[in-house]
PDB file of N, CA and C in Angstrom:
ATOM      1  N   UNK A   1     -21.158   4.527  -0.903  1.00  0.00           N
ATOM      2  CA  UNK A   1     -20.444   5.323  -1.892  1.00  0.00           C
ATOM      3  C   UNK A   1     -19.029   5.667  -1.417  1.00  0.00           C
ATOM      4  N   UNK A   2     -18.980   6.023  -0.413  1.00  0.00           N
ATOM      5  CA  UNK A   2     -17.651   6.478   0.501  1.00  0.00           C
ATOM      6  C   UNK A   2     -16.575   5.277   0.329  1.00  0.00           C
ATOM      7  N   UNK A   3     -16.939   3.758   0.275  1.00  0.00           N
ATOM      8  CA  UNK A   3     -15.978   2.732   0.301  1.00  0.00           C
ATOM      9  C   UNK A   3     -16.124   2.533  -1.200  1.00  0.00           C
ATOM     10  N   UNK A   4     -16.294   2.816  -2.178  1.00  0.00           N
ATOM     11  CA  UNK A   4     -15.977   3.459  -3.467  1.00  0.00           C
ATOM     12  C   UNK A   4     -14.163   3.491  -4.068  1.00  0.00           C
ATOM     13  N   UNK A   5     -13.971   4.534  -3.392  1.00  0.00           N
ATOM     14  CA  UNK A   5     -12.646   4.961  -3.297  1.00  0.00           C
ATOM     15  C   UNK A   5     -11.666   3.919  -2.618  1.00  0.00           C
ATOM     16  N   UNK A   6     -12.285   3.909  -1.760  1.00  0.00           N
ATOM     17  CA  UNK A   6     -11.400   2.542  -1.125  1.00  0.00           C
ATOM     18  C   UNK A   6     -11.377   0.949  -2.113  1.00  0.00           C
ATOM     19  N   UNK A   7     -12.384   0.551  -2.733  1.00  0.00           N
ATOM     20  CA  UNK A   7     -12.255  -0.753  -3.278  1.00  0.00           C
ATOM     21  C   UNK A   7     -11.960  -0.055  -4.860  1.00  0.00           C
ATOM     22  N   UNK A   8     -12.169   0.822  -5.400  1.00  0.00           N
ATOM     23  CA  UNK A   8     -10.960   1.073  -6.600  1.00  0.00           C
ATOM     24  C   UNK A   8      -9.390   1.439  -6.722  1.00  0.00           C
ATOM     25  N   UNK A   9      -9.260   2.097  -5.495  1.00  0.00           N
ATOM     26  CA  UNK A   9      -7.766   1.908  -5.036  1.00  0.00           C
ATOM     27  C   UNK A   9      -6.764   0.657  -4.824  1.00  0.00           C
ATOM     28  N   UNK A  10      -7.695  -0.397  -4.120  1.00  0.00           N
ATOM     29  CA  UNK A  10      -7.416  -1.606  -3.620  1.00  0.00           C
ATOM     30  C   UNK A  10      -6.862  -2.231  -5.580  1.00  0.00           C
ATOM     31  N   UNK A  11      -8.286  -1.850  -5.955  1.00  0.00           N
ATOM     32  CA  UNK A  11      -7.832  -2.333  -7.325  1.00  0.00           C
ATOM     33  C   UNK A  11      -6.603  -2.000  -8.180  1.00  0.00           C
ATOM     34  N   UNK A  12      -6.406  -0.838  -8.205  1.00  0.00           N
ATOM     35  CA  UNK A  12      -5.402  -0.290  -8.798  1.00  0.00           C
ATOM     36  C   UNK A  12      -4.192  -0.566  -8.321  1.00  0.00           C
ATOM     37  N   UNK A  13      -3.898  -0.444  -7.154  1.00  0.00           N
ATOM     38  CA  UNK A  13      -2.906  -1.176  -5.916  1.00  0.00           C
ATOM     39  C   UNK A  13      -2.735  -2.841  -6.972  1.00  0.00           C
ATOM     40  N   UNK A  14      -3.597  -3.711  -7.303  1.00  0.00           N
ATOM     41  CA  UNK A  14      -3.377  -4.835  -7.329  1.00  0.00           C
ATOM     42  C   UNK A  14      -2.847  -4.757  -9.386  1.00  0.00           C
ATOM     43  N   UNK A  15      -3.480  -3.621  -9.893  1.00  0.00           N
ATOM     44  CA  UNK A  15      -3.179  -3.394 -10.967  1.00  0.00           C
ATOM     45  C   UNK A  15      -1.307  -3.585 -11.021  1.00  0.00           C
ATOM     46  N   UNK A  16      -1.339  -2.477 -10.746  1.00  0.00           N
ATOM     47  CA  UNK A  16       0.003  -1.809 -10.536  1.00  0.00           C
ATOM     48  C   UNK A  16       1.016  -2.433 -10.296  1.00  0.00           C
ATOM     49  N   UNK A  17       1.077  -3.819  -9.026  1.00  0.00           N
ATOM     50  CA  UNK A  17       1.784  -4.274  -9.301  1.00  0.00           C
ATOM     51  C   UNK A  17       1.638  -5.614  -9.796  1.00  0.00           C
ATOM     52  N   UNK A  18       0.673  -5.919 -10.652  1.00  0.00           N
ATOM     53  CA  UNK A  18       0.911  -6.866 -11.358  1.00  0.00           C
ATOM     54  C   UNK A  18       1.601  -6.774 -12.637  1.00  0.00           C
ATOM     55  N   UNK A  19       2.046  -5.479 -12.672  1.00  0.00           N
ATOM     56  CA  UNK A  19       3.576  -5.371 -13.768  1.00  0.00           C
ATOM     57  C   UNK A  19       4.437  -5.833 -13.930  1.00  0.00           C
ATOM     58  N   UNK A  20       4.670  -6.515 -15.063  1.00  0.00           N
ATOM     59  CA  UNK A  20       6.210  -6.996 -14.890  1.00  0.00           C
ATOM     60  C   UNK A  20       7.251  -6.082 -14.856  1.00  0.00           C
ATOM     61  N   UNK A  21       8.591  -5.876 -14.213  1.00  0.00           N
ATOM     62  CA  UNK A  21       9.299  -4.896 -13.807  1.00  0.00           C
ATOM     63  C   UNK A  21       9.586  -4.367 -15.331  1.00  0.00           C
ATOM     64  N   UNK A  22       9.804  -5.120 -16.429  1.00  0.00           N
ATOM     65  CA  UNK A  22      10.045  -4.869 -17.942  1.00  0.00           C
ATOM     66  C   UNK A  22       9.284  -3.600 -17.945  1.00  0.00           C
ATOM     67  N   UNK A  23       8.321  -3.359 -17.710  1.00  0.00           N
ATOM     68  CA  UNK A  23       6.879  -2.857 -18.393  1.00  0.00           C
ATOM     69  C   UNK A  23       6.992  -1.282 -17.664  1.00  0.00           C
ATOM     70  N   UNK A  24       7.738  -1.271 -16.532  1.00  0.00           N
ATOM     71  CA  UNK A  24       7.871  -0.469 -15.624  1.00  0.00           C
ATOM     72  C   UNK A  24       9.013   0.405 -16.175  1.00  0.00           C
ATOM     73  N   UNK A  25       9.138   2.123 -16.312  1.00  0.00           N
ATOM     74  CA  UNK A  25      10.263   2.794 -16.199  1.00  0.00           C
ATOM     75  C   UNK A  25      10.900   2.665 -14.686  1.00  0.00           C
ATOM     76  N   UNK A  26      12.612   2.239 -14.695  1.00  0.00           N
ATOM     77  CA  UNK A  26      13.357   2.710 -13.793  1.00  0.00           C
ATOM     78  C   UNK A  26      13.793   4.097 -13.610  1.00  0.00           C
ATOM     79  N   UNK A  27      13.505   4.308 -12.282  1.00  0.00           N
ATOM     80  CA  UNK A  27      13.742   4.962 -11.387  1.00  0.00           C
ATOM     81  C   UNK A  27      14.865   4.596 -10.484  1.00  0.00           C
ATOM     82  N   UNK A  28      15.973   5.632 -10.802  1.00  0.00           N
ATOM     83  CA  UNK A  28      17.703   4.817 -10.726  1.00  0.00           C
ATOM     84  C   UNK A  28      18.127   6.055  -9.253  1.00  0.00           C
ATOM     85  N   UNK A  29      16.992   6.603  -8.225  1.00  0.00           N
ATOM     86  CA  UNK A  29      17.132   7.388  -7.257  1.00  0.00           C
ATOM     87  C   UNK A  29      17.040   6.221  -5.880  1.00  0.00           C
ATOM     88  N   UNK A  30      18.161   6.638  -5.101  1.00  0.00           N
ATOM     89  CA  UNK A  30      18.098   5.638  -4.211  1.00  0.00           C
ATOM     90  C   UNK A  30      17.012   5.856  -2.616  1.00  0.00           C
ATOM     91  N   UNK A  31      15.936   5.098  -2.384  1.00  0.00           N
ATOM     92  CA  UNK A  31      14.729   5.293  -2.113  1.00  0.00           C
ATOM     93  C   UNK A  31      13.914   5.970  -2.309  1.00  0.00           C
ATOM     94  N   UNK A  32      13.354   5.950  -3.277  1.00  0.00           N
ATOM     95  CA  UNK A  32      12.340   6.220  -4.131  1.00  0.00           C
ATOM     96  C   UNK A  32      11.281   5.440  -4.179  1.00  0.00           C
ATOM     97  N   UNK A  33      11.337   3.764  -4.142  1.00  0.00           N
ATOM     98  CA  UNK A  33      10.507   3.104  -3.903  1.00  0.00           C
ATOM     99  C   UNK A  33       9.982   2.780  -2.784  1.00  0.00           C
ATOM    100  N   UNK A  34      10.463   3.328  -1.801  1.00  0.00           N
ATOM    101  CA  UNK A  34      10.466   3.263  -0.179  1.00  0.00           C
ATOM    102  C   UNK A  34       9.033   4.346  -0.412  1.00  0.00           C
ATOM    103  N   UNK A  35       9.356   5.745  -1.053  1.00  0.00           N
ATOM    104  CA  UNK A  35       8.457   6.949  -0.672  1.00  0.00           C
ATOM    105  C   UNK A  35       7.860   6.206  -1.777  1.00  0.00           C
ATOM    106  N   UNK A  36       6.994   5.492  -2.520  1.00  0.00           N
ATOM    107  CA  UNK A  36       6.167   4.954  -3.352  1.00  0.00           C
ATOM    108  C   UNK A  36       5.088   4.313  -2.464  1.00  0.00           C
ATOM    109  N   UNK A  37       5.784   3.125  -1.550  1.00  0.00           N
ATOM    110  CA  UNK A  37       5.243   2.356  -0.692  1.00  0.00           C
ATOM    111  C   UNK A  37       4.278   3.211   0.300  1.00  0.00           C
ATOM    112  N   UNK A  38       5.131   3.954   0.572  1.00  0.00           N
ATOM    113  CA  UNK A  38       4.821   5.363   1.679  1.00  0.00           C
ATOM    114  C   UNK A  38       3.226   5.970   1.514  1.00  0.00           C
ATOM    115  N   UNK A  39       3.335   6.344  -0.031  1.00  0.00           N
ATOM    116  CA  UNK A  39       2.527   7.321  -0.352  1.00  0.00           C
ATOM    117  C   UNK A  39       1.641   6.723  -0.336  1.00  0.00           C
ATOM    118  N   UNK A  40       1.511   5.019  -1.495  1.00  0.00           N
ATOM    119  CA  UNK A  40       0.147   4.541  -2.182  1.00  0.00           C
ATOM    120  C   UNK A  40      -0.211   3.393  -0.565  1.00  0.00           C
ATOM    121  N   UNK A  41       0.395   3.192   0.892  1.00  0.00           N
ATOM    122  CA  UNK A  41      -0.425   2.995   1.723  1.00  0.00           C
ATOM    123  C   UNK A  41      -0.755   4.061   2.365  1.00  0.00           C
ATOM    124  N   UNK A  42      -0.244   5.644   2.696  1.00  0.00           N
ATOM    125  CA  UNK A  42      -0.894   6.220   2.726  1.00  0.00           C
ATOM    126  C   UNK A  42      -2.430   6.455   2.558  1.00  0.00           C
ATOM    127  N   UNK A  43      -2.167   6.678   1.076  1.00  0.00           N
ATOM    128  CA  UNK A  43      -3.629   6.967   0.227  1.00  0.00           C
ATOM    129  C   UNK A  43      -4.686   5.745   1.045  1.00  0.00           C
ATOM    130  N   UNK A  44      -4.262   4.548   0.811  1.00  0.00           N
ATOM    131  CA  UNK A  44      -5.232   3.729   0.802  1.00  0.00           C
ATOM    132  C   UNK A  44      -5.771   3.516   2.477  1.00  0.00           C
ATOM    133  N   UNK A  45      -4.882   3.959   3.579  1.00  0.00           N
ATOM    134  CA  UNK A  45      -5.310   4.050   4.763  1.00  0.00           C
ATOM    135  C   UNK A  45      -6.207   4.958   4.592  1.00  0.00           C
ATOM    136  N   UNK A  46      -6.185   6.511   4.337  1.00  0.00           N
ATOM    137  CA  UNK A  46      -6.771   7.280   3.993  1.00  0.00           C
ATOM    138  C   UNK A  46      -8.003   6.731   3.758  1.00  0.00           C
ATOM    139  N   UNK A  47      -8.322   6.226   2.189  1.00  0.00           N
ATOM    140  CA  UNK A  47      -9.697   5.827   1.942  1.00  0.00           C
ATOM    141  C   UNK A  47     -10.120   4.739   3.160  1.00  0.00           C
ATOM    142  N   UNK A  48      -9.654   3.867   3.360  1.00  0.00           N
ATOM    143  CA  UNK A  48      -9.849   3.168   4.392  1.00  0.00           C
ATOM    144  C   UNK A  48     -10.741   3.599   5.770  1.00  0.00           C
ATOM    145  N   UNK A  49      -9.916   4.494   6.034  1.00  0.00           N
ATOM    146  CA  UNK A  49     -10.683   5.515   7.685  1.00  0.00           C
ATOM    147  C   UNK A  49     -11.334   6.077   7.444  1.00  0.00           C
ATOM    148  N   UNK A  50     -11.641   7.211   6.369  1.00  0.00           N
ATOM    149  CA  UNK A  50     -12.726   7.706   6.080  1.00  0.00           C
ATOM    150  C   UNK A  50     -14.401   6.927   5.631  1.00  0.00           C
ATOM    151  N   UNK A  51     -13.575   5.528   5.036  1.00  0.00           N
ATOM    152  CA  UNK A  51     -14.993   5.049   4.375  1.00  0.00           C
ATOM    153  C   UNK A  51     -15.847   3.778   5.204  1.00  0.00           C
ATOM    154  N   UNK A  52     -14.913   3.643   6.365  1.00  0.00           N
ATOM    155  CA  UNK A  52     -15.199   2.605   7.394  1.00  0.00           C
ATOM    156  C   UNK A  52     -15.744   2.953   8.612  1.00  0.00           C
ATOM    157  N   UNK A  53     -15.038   4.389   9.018  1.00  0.00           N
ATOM    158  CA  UNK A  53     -15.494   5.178  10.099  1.00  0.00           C
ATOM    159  C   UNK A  53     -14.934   4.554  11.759  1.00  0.00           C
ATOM    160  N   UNK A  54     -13.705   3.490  11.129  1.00  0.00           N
ATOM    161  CA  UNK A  54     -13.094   2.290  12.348  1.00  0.00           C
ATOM    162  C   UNK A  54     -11.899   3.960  12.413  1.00  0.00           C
ATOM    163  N   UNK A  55     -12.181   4.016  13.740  1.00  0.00           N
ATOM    164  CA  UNK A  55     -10.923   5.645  14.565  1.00  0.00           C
ATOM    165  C   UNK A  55     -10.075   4.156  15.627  1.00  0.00           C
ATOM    166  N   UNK A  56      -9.947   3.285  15.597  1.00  0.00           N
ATOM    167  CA  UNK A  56      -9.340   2.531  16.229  1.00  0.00           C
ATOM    168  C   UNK A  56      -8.182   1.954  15.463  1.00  0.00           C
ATOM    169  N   UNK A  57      -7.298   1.454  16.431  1.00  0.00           N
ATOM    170  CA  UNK A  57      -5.727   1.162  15.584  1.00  0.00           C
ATOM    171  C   UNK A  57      -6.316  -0.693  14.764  1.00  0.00           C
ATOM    172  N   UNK A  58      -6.990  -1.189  15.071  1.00  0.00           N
ATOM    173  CA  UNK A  58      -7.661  -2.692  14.830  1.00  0.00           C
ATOM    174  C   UNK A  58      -8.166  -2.630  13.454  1.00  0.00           C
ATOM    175  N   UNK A  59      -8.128  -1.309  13.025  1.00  0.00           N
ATOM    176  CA  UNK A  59      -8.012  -1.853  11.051  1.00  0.00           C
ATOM    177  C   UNK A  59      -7.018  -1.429  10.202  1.00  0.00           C
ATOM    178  N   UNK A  60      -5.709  -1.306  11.200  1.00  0.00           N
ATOM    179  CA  UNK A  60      -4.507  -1.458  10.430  1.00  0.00           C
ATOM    180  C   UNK A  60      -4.408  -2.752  10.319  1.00  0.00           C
ATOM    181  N   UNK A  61      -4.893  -3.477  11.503  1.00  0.00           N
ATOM    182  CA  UNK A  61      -4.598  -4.704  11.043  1.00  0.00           C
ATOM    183  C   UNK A  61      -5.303  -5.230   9.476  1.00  0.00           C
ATOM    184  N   UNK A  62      -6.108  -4.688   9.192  1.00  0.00           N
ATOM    185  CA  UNK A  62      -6.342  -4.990   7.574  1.00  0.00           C
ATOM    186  C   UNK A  62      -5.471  -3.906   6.565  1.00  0.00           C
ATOM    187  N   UNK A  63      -4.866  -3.297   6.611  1.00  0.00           N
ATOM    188  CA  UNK A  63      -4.048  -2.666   5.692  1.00  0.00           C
ATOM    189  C   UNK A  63      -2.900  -3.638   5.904  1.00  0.00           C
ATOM    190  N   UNK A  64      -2.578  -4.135   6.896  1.00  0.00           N
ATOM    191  CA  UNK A  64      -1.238  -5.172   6.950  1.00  0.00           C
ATOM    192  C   UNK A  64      -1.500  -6.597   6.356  1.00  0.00           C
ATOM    193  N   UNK A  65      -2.886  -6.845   6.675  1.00  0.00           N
ATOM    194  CA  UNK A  65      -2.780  -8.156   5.775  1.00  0.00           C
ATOM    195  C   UNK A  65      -3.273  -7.555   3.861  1.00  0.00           C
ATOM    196  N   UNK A  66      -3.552  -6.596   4.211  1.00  0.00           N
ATOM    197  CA  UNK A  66      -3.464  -6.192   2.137  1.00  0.00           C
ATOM    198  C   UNK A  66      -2.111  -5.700   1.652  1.00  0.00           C
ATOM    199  N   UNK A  67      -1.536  -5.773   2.778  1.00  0.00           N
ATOM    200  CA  UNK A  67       0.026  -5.191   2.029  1.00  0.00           C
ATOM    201  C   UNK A  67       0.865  -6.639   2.059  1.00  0.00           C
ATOM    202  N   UNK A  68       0.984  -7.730   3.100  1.00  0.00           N
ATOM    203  CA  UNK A  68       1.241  -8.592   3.002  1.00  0.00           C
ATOM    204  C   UNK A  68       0.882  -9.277   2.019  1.00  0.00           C
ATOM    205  N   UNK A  69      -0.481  -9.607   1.455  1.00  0.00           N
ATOM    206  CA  UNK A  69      -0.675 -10.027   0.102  1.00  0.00           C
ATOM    207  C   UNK A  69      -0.659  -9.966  -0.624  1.00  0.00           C
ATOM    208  N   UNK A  70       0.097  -8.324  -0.882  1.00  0.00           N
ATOM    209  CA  UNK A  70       0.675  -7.123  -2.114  1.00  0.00           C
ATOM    210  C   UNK A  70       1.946  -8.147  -2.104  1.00  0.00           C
ATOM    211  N   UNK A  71       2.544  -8.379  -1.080  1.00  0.00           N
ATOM    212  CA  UNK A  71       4.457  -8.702  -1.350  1.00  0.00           C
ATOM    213  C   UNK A  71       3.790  -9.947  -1.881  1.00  0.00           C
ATOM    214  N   UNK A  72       3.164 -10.888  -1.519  1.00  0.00           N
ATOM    215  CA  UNK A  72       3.295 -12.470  -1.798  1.00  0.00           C
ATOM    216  C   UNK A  72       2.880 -12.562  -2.913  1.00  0.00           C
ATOM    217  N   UNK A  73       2.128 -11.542  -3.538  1.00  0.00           N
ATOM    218  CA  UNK A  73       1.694 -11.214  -4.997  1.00  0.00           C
ATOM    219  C   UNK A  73       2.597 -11.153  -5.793  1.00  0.00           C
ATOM    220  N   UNK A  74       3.430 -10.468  -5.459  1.00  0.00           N
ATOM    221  CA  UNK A  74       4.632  -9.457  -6.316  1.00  0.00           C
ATOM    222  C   UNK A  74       5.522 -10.756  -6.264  1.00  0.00           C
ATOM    223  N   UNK A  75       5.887 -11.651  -5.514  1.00  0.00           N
ATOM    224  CA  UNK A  75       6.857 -12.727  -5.512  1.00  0.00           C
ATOM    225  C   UNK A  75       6.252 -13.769  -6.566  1.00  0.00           C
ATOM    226  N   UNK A  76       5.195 -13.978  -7.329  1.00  0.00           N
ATOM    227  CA  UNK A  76       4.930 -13.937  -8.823  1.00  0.00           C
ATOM    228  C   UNK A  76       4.774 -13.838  -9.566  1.00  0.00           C
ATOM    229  N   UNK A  77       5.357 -12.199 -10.095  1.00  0.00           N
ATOM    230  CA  UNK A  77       5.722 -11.334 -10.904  1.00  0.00           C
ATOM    231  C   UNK A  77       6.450 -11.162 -11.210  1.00  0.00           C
ATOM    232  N   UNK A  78       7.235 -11.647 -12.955  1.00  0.00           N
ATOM    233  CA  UNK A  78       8.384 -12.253 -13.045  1.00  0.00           C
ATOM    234  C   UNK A  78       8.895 -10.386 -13.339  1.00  0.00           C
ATOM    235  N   UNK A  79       9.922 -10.838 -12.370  1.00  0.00           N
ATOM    236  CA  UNK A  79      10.999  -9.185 -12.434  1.00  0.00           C
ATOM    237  C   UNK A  79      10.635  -8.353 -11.089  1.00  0.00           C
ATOM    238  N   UNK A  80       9.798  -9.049 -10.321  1.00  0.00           N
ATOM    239  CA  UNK A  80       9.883  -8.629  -9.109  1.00  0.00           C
ATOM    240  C   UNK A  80       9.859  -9.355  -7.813  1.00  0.00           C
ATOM    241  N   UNK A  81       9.662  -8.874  -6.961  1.00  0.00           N
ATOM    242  CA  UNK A  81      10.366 -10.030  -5.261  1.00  0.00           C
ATOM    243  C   UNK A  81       9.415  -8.881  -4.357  1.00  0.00           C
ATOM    244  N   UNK A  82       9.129 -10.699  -3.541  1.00  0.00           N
ATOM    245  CA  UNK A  82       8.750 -10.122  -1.950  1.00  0.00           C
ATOM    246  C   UNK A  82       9.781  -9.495  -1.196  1.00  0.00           C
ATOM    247  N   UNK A  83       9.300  -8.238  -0.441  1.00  0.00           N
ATOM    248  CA  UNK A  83      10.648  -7.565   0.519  1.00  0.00           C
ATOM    249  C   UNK A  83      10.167  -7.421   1.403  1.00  0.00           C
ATOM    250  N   UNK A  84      10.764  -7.626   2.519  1.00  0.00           N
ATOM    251  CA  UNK A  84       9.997  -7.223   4.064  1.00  0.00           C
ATOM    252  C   UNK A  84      10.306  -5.471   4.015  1.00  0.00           C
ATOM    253  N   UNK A  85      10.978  -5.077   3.665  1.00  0.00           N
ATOM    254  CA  UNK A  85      11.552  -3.378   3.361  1.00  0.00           C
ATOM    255  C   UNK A  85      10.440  -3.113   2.736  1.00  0.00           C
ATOM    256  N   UNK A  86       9.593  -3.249   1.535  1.00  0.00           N
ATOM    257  CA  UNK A  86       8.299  -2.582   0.851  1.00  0.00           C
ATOM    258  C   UNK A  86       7.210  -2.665   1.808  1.00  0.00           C
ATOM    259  N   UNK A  87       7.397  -4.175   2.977  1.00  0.00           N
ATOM    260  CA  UNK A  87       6.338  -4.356   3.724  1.00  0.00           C
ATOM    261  C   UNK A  87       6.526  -3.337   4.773  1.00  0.00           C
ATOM    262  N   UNK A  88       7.507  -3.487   4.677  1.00  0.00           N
ATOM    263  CA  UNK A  88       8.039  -2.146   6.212  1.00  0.00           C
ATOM    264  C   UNK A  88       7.889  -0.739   6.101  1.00  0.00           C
ATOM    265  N   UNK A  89       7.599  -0.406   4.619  1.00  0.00           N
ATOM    266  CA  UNK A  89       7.406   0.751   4.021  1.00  0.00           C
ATOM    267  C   UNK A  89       5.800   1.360   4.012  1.00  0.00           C
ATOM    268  N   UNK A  90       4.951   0.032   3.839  1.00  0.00           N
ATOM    269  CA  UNK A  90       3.810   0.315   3.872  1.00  0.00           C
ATOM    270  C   UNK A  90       3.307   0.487   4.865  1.00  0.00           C
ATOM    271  N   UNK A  91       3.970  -0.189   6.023  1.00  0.00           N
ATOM    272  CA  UNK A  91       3.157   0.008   7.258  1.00  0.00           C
ATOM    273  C   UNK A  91       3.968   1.410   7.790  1.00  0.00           C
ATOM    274  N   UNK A  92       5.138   1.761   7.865  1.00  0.00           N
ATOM    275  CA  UNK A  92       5.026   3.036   8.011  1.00  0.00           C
ATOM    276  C   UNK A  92       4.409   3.781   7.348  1.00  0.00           C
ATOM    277  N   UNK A  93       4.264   3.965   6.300  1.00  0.00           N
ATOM    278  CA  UNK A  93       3.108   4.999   5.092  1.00  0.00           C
ATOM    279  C   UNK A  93       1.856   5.317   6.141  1.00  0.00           C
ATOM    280  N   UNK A  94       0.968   3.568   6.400  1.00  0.00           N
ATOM    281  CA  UNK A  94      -0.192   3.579   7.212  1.00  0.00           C
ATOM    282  C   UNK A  94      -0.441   3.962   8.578  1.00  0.00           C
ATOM    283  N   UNK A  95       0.692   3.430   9.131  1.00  0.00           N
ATOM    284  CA  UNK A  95       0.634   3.787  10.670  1.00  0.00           C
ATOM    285  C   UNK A  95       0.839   5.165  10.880  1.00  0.00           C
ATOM    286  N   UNK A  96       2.081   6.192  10.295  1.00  0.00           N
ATOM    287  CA  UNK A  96       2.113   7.550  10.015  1.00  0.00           C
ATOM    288  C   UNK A  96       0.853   8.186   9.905  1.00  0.00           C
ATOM    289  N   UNK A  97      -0.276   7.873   8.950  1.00  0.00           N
ATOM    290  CA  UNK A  97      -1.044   8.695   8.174  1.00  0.00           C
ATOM    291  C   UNK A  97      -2.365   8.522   9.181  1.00  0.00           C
ATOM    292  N   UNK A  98      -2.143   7.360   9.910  1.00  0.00           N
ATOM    293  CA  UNK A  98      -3.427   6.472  10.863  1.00  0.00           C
ATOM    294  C   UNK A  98      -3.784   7.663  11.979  1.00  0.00           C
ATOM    295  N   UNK A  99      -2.425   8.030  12.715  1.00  0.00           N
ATOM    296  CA  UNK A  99      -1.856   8.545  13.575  1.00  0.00           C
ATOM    297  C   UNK A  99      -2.373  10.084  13.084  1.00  0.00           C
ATOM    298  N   UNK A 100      -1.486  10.648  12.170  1.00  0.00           N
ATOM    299  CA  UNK A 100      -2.233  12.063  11.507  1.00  0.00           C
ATOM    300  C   UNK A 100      -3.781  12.129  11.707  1.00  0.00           C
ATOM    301  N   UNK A 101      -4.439  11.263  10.870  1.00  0.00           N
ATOM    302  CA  UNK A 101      -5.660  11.584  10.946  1.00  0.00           C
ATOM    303  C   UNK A 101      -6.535  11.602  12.504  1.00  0.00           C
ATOM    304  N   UNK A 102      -6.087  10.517  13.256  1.00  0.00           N
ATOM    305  CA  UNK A 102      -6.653  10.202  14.524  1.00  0.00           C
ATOM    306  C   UNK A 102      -6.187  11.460  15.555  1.00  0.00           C
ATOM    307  N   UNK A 103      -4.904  12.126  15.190  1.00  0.00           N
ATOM    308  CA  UNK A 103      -4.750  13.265  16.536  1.00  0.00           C
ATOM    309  C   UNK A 103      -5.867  14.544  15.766  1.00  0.00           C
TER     310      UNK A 103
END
């Protein structure tokens, strides 16, 4: 039940950005999408550690390959692009929040 949260997030994550940027209100604040990245790997580390019970740094390595396949996603989504900056965003979001929870 606990990995619940975690595989409907994952979903929504894949929802979300399968938007075309059209479909999307702009947001004309400069990094804003940085603290987006931030928050929704946050969250999903979050469900992640709680519903896996892994207190070791060895399942970021799976938040990095689901964020990596978030950008390569998004690079066929017409109106949006792979960025190593969103990728760089998420793993700070995760590694930040990894760190919180583990001290």
């Amino acid at each position: 039940m606990r990995r619940f949260a975690f595989v409907i997030w994952l979903i929504l994550l894949f929802i979300a950005t399968s938007i075309p940027t059209g479909g999307i209100p702009q947001v004309r604040v400069f990094g804003v999408d940085k603290i987006i990245h931030l928050f929704l790997y946050s969250v999903l580390t979050i469900f992640l550690f709680f519903s896996y019970g892994k207190r070791n740094w060895k399942f970021l390595f799976l938040v990095a390959i689901v964020a990596l396949l978030d950008e390569v996603h998004q690079y066929y989504i017409p109106g949006r692009c792979m960025s190593i900056y969103d990728f760089g965003a998420d793993m700070i979001g995760a590694g930040m929040t990894f760190w919180m929870l583990k001290v």
